[in-house]
Protein backbone atom coordinates (compact mmCIF):
# COMPACT_ATOMS: atom_id res chain seq x y z
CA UNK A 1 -3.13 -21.41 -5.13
CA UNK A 2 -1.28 -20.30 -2.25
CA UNK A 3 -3.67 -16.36 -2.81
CA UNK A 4 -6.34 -18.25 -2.23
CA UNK A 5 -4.91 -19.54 0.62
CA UNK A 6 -4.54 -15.95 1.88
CA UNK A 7 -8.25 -14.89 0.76
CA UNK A 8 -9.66 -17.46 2.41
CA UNK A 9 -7.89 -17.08 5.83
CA UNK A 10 -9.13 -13.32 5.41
CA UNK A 11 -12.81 -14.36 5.07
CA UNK A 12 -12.08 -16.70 7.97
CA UNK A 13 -11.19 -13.94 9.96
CA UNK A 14 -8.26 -16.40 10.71
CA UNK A 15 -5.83 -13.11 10.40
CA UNK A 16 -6.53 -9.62 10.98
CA UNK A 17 -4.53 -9.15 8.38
CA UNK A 18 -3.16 -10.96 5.14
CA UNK A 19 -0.06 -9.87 3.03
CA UNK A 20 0.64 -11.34 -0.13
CA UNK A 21 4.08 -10.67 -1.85
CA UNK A 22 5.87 -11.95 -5.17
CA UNK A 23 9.20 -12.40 -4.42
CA UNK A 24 10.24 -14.20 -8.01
CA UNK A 25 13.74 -15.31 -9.04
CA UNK A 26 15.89 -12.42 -8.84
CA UNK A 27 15.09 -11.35 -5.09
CA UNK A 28 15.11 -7.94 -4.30
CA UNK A 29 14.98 -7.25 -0.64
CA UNK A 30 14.13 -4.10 -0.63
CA UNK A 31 11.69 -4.82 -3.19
CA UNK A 32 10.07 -6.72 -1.13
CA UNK A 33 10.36 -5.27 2.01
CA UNK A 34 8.42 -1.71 0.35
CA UNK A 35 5.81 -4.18 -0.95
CA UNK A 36 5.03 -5.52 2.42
CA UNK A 37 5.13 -1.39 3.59
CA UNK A 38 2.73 -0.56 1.03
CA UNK A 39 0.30 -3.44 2.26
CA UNK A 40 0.86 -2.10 5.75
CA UNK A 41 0.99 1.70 5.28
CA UNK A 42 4.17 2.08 6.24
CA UNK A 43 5.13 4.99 4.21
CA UNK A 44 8.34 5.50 6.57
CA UNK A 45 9.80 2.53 5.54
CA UNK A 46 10.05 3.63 2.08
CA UNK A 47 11.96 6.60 2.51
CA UNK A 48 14.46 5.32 5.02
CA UNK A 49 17.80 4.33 3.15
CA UNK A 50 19.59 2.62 6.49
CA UNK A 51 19.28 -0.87 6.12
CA UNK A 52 18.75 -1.51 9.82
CA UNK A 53 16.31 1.16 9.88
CA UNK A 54 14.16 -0.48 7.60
CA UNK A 55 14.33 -3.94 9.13
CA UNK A 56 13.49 -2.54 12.85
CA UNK A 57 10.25 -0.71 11.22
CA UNK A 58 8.90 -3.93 9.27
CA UNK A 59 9.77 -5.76 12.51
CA UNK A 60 7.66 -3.44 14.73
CA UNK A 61 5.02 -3.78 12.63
CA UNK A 62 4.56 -7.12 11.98
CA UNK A 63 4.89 -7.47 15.63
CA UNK A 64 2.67 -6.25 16.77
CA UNK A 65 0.68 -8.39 19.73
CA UNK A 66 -2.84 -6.82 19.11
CA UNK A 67 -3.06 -8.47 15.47
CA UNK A 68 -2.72 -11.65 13.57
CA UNK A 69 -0.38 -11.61 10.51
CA UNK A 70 -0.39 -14.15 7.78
CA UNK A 71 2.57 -12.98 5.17
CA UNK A 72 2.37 -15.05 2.33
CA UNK A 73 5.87 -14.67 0.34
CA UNK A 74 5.47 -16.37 -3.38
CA UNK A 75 8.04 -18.03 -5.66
CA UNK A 76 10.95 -17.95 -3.33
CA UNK A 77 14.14 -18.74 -5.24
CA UNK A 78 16.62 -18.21 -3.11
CA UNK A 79 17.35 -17.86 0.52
CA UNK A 80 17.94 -14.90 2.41
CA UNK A 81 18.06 -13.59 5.68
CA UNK A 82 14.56 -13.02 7.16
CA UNK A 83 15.53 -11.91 10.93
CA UNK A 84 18.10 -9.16 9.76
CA UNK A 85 15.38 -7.81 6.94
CA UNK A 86 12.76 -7.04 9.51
CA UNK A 87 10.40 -10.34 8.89
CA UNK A 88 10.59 -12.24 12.53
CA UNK A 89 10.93 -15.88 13.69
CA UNK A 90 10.02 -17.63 16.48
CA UNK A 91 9.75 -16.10 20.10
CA UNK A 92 6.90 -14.28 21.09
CA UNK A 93 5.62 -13.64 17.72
CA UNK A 94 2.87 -16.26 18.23
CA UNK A 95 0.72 -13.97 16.72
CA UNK A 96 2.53 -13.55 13.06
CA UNK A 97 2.72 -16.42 10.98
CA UNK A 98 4.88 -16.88 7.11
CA UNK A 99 3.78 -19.27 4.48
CA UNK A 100 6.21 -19.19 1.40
CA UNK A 101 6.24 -21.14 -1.74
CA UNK A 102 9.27 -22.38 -3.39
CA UNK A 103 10.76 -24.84 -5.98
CA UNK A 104 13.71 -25.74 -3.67
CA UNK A 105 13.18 -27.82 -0.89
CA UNK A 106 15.94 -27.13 0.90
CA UNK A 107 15.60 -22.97 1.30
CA UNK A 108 15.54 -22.24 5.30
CA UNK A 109 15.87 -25.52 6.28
CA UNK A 110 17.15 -24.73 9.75
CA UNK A 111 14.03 -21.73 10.34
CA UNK A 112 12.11 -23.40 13.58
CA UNK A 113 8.35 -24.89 13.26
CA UNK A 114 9.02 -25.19 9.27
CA UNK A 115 6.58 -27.31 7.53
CA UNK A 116 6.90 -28.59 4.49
CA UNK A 117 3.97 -29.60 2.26
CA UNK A 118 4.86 -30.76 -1.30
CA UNK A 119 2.53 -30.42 -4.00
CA UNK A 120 1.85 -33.37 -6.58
CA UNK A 121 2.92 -32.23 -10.55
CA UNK A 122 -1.10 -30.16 -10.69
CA UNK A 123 -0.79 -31.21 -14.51
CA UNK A 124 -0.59 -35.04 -14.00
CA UNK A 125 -3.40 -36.33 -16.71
CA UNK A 126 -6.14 -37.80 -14.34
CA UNK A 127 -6.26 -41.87 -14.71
């Protein structure tokens, strides 16, 4: 549901640019931050090893003023930190937004703006 999402803020031209990326139950952070690289074409990401390093590339790029970013992060299981892994919050990234999906309710709870919209059970038996 939540590609679709994505696809259809693409052909909206509501983002210059879309990135989709399954994060799944055992999070890998550096799994995920070379996914988002590859979407981006950030080939130095991938072959820098310092932590910080990393983070400040991914942050430059999905800062950047002169586009709109939707990153759509999938099947979040567990909370981690997205300001010191590169993805930014708040401030003057007006122009980057993050929808995530998640079975637990209560994962960044404290992240600014948050919205939460809860799905109904999609396999209820229609009355």
């Amino acid at each position: 549901m939540v590609q679709e999402v994505g696809k259809r803020a693409k052909e909206e031209k509501l983002f210059d640019e879309v990135a989709f990326v399954a994060v799944g139950q055992n999070t890998d952070i550096t799994k995920v931050q070379n996914s988002i690289a590859d979407i981006f074409g950030l080939k130095d990401l991938k072959t820098q090893d310092d932590a910080t390093a990393r983070a400040s590339l991914l942050r430059r790029r999905l800062s950047q003023d002169n586009k709109k970013i939707l990153l759509i992060l999938d099947d979040i299981w567990a909370e981690f930190n997205l300001e010191d892994h590169g993805i930014p919050l708040g401030g003057s990234h007006e122009t980057f937004k993050i929808i995530y999906t998640s079975r637990v309710r209560s994962i960044w709870h404290d992240v600014p703006n948050k919205k939460l919209i809860p799905l109904e059970n999609l396999l209820e038996d229609e009355a």
